[in-house]
Protein backbone atom coordinates (compact mmCIF):
# COMPACT_ATOMS: atom_id res chain seq x y z
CA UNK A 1 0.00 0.00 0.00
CA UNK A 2 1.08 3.44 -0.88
CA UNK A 3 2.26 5.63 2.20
CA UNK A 4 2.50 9.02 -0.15
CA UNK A 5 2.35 10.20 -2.98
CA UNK A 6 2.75 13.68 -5.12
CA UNK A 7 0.97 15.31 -7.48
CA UNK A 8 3.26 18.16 -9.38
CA UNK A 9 2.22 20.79 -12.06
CA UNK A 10 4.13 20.01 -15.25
CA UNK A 11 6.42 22.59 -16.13
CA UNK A 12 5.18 25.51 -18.48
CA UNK A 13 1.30 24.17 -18.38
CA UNK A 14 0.04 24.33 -14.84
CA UNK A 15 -3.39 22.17 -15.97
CA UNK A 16 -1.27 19.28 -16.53
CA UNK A 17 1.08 17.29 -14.11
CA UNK A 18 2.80 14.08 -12.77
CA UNK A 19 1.21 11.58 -9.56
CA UNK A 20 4.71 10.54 -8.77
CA UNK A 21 4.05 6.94 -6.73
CA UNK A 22 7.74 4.91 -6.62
CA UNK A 23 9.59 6.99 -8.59
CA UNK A 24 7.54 6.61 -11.46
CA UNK A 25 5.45 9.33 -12.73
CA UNK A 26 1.91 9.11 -13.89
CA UNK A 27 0.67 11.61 -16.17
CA UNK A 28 -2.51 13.86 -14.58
CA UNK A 29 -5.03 16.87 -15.27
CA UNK A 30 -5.36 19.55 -12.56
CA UNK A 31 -7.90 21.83 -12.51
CA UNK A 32 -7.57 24.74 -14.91
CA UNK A 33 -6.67 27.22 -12.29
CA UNK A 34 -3.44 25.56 -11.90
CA UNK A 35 -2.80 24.77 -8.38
CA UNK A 36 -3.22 26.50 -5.35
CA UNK A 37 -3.32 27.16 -1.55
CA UNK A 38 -6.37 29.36 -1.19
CA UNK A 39 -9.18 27.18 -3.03
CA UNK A 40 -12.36 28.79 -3.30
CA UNK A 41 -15.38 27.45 -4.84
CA UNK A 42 -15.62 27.60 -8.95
CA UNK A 43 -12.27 29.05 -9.00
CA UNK A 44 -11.37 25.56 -10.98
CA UNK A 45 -8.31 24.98 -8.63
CA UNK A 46 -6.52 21.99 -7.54
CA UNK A 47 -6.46 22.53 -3.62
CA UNK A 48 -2.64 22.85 -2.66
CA UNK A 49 -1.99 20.44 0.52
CA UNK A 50 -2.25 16.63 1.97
CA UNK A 51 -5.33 14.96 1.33
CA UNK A 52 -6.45 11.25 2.34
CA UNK A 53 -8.58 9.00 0.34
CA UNK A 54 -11.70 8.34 1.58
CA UNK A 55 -13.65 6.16 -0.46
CA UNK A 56 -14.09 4.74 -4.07
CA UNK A 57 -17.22 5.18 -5.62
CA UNK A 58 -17.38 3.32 -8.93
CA UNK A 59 -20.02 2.51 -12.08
CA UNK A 60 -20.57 -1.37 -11.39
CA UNK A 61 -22.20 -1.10 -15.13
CA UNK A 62 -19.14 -0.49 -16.73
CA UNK A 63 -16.42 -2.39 -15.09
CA UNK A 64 -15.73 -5.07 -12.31
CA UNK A 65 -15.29 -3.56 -8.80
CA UNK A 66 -11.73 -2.38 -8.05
CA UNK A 67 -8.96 -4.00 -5.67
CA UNK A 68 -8.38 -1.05 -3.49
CA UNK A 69 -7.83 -0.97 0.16
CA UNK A 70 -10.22 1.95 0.83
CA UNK A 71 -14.10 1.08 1.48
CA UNK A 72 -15.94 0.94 -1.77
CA UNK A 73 -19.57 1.77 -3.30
CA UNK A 74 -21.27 1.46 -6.11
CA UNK A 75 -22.44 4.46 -7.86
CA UNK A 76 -26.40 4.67 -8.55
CA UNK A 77 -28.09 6.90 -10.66
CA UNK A 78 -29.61 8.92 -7.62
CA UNK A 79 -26.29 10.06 -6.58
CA UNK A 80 -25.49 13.65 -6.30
CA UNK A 81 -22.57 15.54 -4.57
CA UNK A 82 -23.99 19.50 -3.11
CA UNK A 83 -21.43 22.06 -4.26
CA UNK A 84 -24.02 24.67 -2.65
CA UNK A 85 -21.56 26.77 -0.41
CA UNK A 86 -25.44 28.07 1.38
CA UNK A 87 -26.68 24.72 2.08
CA UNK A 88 -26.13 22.61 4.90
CA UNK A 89 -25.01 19.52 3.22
CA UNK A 90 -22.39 21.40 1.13
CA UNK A 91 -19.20 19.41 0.06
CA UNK A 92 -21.59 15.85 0.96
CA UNK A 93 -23.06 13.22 -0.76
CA UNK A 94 -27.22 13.86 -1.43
CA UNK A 95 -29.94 12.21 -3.11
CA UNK A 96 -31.23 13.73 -6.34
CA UNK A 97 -33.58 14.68 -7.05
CA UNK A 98 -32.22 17.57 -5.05
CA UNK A 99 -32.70 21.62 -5.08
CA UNK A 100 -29.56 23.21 -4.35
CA UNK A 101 -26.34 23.58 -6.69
CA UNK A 102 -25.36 20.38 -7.20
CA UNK A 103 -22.83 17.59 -9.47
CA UNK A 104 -24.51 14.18 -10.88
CA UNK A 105 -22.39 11.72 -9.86
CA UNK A 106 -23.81 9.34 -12.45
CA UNK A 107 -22.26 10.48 -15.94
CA UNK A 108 -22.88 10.33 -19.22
CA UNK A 109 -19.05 10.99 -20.14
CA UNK A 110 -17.50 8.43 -18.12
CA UNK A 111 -15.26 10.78 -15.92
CA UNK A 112 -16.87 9.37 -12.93
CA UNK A 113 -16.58 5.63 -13.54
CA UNK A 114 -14.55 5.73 -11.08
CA UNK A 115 -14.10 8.33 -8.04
CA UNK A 116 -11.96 8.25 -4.88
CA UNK A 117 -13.47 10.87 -2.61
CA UNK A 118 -10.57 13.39 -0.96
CA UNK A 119 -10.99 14.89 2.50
CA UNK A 120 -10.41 18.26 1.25
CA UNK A 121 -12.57 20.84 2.84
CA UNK A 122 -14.39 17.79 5.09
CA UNK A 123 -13.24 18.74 8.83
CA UNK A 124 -14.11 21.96 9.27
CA UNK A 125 -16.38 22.55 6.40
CA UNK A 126 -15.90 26.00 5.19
CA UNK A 127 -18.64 27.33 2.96
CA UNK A 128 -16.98 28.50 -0.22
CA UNK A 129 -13.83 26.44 0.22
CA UNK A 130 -14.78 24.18 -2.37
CA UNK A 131 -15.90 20.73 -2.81
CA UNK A 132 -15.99 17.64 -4.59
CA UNK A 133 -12.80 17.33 -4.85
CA UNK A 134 -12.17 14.01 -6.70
CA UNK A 135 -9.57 11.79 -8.13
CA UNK A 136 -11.46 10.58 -11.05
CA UNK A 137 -10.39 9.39 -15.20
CA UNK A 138 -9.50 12.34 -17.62
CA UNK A 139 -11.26 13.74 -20.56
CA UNK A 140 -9.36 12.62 -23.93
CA UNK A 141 -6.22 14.93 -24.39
CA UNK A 142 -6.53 15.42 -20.38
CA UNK A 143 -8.18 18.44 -20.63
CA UNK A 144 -8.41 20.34 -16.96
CA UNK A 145 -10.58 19.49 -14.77
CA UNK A 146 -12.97 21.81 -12.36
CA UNK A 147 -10.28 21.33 -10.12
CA UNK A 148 -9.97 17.73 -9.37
CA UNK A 149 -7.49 15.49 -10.70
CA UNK A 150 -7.87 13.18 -13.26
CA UNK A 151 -6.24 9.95 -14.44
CA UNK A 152 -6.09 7.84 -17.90
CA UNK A 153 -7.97 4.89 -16.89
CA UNK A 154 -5.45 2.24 -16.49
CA UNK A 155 -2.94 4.31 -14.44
CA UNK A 156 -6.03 5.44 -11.74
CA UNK A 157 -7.20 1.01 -11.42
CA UNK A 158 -3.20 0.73 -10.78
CA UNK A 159 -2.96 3.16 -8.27
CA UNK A 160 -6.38 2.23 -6.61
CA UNK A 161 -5.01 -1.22 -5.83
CA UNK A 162 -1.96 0.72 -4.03
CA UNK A 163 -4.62 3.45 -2.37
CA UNK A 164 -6.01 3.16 1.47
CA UNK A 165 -7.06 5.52 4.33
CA UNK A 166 -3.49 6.01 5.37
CA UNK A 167 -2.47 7.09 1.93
CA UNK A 168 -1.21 10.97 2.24
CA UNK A 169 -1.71 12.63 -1.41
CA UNK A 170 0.54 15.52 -1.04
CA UNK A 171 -0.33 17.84 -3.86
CA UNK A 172 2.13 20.86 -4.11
């Protein structure tokens, strides 16, 4: 199981960058703010600083379940994540149908086949601090993301198998 790992900006495009896990070095897309320390909500950052993995959350519909260390659920089509900085349940899971802001975790595009949850903004939750802040797969030509990070397929089921609580995901 991975202890840590680092996620890096790639020089001279800051939407792009490297997980490095062993030495190796994975190819990612950051958010299209680049990366940085004071994350605010729709400012399509990557949140500078050491995250854990919380859960996986993958489509059972379009792939076997994972081997991963942290807990695991399967997706359904009711799933929703509030990004609602004014309402209570902001940066949490929720049912849809559901009224506030909110992001479908059930996708048409694929990006969240498969999702590992951060604890970014979970303990204190600060309105406006952002959330859903996800691990996830990458639109073709890893285009950014809305400030998540986002993995080619085969390199994100790799590193899942390495991922559990423990796991410290240093982003700088």
């Amino acid at each position: 199981m991975a202890g840590r790992l680092r996620v890096i900006a790639r020089t001279g495009d800051r939407r792009r960058g490297w997980l490095i896990l062993d030495g190796r070095a994975m190819p990612v897309a950051l958010g299209r703010g680049g990366i940085r320390a004071d994350k605010r909500e729709g400012d399509g950052a990557t949140p500078r600083g050491i995250w854990h993995p919380r859960e996986l959350r993958y489509r059972a519909d379009h792939g076997l379940r994972p081997a991963t260390h942290l807990p695991v659920r399967r997706t359904r089509r009711e799933d929703g994540w509030c990004d609602d900085p004014a309402d209570g349940r902001y940066n949490r899971p929720v049912r849809l149908p559901f009224r506030a802001s909110h992001e479908e975790m059930w996708r048409a595009d694929a990006l969240y086949d498969l999702v590992v949850v951060l604890d970014h903004n979970e303990r204190p939750r600060q309105a406006k601090r952002g959330s859903a802040v996800f691990l996830h797969l990458a639109r073709p030509g890893f285009e950014p993301t809305a400030g998540c990070v986002a993995f080619r397929r085969a390199d994100l089921r790799r590193l899942l198998a390495r991922l559990g609580p423990r796991t410290r995901i240093e982003i700088v």
